[in-house]
Protein backbone atom coordinates (compact mmCIF):
# COMPACT_ATOMS: atom_id res chain seq x y z
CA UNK A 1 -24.71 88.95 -67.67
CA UNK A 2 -22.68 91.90 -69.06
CA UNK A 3 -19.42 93.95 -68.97
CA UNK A 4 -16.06 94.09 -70.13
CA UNK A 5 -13.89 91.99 -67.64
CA UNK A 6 -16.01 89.36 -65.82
CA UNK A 7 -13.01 87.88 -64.31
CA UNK A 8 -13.39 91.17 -62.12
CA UNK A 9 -16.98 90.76 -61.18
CA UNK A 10 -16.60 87.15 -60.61
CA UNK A 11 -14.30 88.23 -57.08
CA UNK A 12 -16.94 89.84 -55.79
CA UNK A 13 -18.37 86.14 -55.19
CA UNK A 14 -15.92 84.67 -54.36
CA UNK A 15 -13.67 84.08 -57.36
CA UNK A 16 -10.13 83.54 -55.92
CA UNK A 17 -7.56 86.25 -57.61
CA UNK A 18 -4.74 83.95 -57.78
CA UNK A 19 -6.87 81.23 -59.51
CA UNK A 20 -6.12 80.70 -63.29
CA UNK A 21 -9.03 81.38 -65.38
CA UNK A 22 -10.79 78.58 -67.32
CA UNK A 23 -10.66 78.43 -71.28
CA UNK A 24 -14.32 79.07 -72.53
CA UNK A 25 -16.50 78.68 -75.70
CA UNK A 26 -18.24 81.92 -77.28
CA UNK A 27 -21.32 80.92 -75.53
CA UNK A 28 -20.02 79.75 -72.12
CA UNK A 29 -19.82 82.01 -68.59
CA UNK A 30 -18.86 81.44 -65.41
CA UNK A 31 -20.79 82.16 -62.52
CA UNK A 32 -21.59 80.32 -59.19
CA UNK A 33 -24.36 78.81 -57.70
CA UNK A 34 -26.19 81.32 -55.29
CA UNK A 35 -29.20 78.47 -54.52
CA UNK A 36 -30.67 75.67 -55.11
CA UNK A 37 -34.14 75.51 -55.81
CA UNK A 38 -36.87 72.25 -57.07
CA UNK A 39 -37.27 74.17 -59.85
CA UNK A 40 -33.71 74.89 -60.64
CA UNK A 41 -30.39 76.63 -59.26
CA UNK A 42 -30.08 80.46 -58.78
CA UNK A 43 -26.07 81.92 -60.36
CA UNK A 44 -24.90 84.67 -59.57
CA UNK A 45 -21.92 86.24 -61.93
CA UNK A 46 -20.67 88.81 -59.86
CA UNK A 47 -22.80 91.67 -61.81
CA UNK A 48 -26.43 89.83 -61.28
CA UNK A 49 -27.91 86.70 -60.21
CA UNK A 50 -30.17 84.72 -62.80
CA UNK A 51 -32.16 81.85 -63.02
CA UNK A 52 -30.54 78.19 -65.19
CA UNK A 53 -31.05 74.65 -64.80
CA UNK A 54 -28.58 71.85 -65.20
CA UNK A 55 -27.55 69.93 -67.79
CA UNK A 56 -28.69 66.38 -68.57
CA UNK A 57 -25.89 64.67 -67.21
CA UNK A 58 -26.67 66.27 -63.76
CA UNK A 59 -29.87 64.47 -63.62
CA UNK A 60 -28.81 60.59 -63.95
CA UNK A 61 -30.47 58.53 -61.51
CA UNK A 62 -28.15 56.80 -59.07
CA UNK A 63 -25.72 60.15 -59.38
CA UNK A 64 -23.93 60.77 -56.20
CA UNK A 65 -25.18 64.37 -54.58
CA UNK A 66 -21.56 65.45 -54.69
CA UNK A 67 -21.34 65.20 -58.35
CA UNK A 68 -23.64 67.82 -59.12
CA UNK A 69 -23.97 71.66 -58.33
CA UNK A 70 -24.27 72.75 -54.68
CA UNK A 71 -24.10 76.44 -53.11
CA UNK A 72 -21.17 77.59 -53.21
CA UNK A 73 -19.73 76.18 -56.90
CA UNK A 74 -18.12 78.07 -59.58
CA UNK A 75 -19.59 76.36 -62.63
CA UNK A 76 -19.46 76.97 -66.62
CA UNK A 77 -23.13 77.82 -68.08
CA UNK A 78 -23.94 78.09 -71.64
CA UNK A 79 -25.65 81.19 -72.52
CA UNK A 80 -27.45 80.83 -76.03
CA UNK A 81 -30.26 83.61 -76.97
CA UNK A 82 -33.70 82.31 -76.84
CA UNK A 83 -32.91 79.56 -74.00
CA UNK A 84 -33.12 79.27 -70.19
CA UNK A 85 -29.28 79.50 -69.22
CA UNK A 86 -27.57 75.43 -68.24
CA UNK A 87 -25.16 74.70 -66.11
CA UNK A 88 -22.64 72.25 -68.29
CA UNK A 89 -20.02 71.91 -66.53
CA UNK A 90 -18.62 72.44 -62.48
CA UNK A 91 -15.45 74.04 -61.83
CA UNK A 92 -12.67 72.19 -59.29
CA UNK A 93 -13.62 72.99 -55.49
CA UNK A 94 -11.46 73.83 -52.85
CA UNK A 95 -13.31 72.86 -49.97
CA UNK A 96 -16.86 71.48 -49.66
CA UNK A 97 -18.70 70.92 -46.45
CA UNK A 98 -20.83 67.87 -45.88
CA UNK A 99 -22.76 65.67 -43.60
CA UNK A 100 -24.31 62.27 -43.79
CA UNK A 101 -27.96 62.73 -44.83
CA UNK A 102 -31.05 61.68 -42.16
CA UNK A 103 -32.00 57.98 -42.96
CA UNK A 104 -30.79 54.89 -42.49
CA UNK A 105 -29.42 54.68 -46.19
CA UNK A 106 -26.55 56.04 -46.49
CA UNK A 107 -25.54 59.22 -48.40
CA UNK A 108 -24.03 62.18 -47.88
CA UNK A 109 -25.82 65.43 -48.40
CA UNK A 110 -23.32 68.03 -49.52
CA UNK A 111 -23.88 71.71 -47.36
CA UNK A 112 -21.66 74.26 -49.64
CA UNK A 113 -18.52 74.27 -51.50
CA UNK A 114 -15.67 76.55 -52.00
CA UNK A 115 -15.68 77.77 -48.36
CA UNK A 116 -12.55 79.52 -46.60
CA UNK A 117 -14.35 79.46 -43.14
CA UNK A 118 -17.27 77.88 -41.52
CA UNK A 119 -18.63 79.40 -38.48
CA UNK A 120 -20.45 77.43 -35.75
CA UNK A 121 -22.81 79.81 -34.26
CA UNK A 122 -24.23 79.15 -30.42
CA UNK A 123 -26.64 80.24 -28.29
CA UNK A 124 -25.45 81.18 -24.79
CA UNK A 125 -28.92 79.98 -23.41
CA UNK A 126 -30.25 77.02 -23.52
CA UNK A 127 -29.08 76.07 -27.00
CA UNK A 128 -25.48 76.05 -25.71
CA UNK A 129 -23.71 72.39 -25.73
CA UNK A 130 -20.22 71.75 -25.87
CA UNK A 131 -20.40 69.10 -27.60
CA UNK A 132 -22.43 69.59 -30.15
CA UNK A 133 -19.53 72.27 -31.27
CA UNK A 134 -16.89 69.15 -31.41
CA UNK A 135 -19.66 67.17 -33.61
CA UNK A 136 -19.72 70.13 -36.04
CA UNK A 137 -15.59 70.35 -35.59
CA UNK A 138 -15.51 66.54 -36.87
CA UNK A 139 -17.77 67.51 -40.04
CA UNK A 140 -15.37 70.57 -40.77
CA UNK A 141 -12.26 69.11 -40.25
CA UNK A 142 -11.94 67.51 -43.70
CA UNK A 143 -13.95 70.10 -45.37
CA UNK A 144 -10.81 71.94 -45.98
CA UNK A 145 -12.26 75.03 -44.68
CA UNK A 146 -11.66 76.56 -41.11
CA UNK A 147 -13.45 76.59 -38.29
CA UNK A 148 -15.12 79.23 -36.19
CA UNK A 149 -17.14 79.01 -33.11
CA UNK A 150 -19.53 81.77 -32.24
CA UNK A 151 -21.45 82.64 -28.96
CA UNK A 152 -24.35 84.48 -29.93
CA UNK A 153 -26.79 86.16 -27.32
CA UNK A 154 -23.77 87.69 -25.30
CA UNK A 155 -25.22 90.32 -24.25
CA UNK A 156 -27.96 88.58 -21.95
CA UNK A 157 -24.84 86.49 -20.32
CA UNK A 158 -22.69 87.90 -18.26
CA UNK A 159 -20.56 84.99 -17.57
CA UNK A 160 -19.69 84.89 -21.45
CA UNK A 161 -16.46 85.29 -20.81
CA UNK A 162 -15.53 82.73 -18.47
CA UNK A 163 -17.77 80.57 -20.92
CA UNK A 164 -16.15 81.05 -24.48
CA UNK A 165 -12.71 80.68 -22.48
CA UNK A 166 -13.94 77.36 -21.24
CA UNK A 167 -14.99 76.26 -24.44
CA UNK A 168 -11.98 77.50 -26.35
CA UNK A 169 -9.83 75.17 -23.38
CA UNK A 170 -11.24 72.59 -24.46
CA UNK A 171 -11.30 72.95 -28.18
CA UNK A 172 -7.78 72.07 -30.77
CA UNK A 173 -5.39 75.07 -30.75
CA UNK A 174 -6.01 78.02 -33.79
CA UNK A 175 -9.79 77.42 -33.24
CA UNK A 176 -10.82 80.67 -32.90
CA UNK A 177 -13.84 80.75 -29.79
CA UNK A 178 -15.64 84.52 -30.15
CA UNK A 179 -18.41 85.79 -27.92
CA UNK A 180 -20.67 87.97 -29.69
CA UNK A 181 -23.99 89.94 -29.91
CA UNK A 182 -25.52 89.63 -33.49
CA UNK A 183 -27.34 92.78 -33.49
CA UNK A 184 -23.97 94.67 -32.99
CA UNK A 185 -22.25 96.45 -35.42
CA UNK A 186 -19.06 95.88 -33.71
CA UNK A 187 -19.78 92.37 -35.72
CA UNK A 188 -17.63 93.61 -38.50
CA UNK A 189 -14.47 94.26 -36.78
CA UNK A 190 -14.97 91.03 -34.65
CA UNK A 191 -15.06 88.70 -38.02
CA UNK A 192 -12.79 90.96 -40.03
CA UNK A 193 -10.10 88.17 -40.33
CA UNK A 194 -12.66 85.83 -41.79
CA UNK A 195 -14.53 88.36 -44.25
CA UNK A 196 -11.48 89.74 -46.26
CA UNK A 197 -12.12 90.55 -49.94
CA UNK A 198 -12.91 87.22 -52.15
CA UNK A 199 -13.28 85.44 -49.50
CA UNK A 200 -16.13 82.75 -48.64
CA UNK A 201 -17.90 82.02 -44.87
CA UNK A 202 -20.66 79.55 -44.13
CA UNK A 203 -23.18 79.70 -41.51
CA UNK A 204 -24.15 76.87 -39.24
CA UNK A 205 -26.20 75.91 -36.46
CA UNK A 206 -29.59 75.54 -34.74
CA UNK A 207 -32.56 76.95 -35.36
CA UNK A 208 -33.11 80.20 -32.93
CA UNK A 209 -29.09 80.69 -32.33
CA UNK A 210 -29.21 84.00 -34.23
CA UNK A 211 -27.76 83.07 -37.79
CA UNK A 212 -30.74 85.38 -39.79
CA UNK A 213 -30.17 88.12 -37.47
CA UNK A 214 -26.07 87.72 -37.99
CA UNK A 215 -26.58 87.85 -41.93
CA UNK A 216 -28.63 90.85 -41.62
CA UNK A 217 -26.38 92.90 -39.31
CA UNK A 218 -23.53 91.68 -42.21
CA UNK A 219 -25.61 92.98 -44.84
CA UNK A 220 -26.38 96.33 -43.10
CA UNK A 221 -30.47 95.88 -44.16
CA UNK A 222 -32.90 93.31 -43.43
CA UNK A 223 -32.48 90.21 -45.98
CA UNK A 224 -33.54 87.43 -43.89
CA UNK A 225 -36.69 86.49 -41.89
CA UNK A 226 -36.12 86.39 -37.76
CA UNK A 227 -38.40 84.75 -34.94
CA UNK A 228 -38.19 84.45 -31.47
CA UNK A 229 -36.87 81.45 -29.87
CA UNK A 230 -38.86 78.89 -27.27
CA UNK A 231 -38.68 79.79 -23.69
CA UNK A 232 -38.34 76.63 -22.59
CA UNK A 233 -35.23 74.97 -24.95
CA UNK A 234 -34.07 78.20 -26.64
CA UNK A 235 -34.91 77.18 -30.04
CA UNK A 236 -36.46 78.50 -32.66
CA UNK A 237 -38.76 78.06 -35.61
CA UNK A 238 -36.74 77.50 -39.20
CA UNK A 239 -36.88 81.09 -40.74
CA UNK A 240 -33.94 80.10 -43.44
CA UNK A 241 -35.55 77.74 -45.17
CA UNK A 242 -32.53 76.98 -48.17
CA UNK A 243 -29.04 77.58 -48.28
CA UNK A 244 -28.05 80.75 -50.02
CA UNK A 245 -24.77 82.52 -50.89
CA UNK A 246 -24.81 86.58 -50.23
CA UNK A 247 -22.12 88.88 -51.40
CA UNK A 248 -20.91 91.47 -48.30
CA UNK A 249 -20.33 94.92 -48.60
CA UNK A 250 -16.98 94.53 -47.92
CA UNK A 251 -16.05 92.02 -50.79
CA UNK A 252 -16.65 88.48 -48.84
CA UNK A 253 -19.49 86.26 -49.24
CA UNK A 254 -21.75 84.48 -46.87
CA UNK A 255 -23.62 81.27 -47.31
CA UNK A 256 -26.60 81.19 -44.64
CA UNK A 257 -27.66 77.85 -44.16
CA UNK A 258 -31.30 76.32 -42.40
CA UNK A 259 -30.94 75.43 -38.98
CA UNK A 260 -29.51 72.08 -38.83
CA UNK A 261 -31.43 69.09 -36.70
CA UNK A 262 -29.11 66.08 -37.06
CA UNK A 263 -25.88 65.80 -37.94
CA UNK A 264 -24.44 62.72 -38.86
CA UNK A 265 -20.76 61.95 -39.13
CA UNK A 266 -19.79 60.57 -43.24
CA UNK A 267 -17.32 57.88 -41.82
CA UNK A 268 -14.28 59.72 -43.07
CA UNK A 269 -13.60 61.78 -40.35
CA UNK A 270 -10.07 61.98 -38.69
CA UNK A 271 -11.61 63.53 -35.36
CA UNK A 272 -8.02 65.03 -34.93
CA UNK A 273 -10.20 67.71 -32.10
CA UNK A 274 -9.25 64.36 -29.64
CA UNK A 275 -5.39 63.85 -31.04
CA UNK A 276 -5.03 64.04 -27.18
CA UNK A 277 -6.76 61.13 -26.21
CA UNK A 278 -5.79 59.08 -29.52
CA UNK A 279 -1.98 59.98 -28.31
CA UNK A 280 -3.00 58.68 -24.62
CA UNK A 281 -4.31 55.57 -26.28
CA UNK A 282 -1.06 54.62 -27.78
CA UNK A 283 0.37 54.63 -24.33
CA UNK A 284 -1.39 51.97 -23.62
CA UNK A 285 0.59 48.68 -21.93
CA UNK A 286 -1.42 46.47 -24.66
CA UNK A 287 -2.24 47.83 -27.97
CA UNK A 288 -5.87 46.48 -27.71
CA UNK A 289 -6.26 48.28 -24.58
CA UNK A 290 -10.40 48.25 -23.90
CA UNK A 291 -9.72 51.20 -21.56
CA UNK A 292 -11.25 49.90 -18.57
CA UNK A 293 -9.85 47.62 -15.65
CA UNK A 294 -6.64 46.47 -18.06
CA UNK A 295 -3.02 47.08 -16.20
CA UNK A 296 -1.27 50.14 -17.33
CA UNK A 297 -3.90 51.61 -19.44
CA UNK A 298 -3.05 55.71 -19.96
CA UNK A 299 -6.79 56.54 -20.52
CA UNK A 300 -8.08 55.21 -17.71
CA UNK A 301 -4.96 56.48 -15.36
CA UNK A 302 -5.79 60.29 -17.35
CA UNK A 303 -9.50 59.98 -16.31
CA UNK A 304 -8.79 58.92 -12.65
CA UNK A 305 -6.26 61.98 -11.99
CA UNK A 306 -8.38 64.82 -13.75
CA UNK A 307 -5.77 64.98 -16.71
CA UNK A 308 -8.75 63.91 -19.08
CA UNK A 309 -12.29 64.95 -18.47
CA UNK A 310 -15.01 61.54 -18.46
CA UNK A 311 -17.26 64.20 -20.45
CA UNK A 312 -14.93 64.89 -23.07
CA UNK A 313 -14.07 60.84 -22.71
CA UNK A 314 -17.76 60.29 -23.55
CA UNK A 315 -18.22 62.47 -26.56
CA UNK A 316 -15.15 61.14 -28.31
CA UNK A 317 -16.45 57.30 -27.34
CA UNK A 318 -19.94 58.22 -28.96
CA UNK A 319 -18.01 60.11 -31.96
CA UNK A 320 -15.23 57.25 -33.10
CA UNK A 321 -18.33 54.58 -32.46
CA UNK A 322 -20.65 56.99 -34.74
CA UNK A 323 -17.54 57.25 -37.57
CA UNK A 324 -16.96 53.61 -37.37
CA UNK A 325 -20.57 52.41 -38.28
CA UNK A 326 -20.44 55.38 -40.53
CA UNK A 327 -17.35 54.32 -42.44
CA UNK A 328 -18.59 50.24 -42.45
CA UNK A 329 -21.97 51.54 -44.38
CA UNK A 330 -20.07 53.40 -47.01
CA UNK A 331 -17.75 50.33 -47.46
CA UNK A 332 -20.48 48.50 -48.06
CA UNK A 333 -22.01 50.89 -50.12
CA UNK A 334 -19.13 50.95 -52.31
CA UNK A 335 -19.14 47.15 -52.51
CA UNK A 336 -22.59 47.36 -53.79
CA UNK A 337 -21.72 49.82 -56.52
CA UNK A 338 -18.56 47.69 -57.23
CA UNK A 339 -20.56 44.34 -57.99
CA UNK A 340 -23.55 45.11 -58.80
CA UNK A 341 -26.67 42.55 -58.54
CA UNK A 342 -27.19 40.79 -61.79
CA UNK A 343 -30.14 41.39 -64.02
CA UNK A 344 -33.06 39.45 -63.75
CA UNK A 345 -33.56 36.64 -66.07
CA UNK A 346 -37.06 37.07 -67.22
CA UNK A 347 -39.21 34.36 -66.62
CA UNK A 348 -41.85 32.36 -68.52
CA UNK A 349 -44.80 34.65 -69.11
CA UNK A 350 -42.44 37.65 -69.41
CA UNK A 351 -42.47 38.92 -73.20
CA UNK A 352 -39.05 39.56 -74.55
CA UNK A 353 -39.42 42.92 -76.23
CA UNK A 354 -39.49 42.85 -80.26
């Protein structure tokens, strides 16, 4: 951690020009979190990455995972001679990606913050599902970041065309659908929009749709591990293993991420990918409108004349019935933290303490 102007090394991570710079101590940097680790967090301050842990206050049991440092933060780390580096303090985010964590508890498991773009990247093989990509649209949509949607393994599919055109038909308008080969150094000019200078793009998808191989092509050398993928359901083994942020030759960052197995809506979710069929709903002759054999009901009059497709009818059923339980659990979860159970009273051959 050195040099004259670390305001200036800081956008090579990421560090938005037009942002104002925070007031600091003698002793305190900023830098942002490259990885997350048991052990401790990996920062990176534009110049070199380095080792710290977090502060006390991080560590409070019953802390929600959103309140402390994820991938992706700008954070303020005191730097004192003769100790490990601590991360004090975390700096206001402008996006932050998250799902709702495996389990039947619920909590949400934050992905990366401070992200300008997320891309969805796809196998055109067996790994390709159309609506997987609105699932991952629902999570993005109040991430504040954008969202991208990449066919990898075009260059084995000759139909890729007719494919990402079909896909992009059927996705919201200004999401960009690209089909691409990851290998290709043509890769640059096809994500140059996303990967200007300072800014920040995150990685997602299965295991075996080509995400390693992507990062590496981006970096120009070989920084992540690659496997082949199953013949028989085109996926692969988990070769990313932990998120990680990587500065880009050209000035952007990337965040690769471990292929993801579940994801789970967080209940606050506006699914505005089906405004469409929201707008058809209101239609409706009766505003409680079941959708099924009621008179005058638009959705049901769309899906008998083609107008509205019974797959895409299906995946937003299963996606506002997924965000439903998913917003009644953190109600209730918020209930719980609201009124609190009352202490025990201790009983008989309990020992008051002296």
């Amino acid at each position: 951690m050195h040099g004259s102007d670390p305001f200036a090394a800081l956008v090579a991570v990421g560090w938005p020009p037009a942002q104002s710079w925070p007031v600091l101590d003698a002793e305190q940097r900023v830098a942002r979190v490259a990885a997350q680790h048991r052990a401790g967090y990996v920062l990176h301050d534009g110049m070199e990455s380095f080792k710290a842990q977090p502060a006390p206050a991080f560590l409070r049991r019953g802390l929600a995972p959103e309140q402390r440092p994820v991938v992706g933060d700008f954070v303020i780390v005191i730097v004192v001679a003769g100790k490990p580096p601590q991360i004090v303090e975390i700096l206001p985010r402008r996006s932050l990606l998250s799902r709702a964590a495996a389990g039947e508890r619920y909590a949400r498991q934050p992905i990366a913050a401070n992200v300008d773009s997320v891309c969805v990247l796809m196998g055109l093989d067996g790994d390709f599902n159309p609506a997987r990509v609105q699932r991952y649209l629902a999570l993005i949509e109040g991430s504040g970041a954008q969202a991208v949607i990449l066919l990898s393994k075009a260059d084995v599919h000759p139909d890729h065309v007719a494919q990402a055109a079909a896909l992009a038909a059927a996705l919201p308008v200004g999401v960009a659908v690209l089909a691409i080969n990851a290998k290709d150094a043509a890769l640059h000019a096809q994500l140059a929009p996303w990967l200007l200078p300072g800014a920040t793009l995150a990685l997602v998808g299965s295991s075996g749709a080509g995400k390693s191989t992507l990062t590496n092509t981006l970096l120009g050398h070989t920084a992540q591990a690659t496997a082949a993928v199953r013949a028989h359901d085109s996926r692969g083994r988990h070769t990313t293993t932990f998120r990680a942020l990587l500065p880009l030759p050209g000035g952007a960052c990337l965040i690769d991420t471990p292929g993801m197995r579940e994801l789970k809506l967080t209940g606050s979710e506006d699914l505005v990918q089906y405004a469409d069929i929201e707008a058809l709903a209101r239609q409706c002759r009766f505003s409680d409108c079941a959708h099924g054999n009621e008179p005058g009901c638009a959705v049901r009059a769309a899906l008998d004349s083609g107008e509205l497709s019974a797959a895409r009818w299906h995946s937003y059923l299963k996606l506002s019935a997924e965000r439903e339980q998913q917003e009644a659990a953190l109600e209730a979860q918020l209930r719980r933290h609201a009124n609190p159970r009352p202490a025990r009273v201790l009983g008989r051959r309990q020992r008051e303490p002296r």
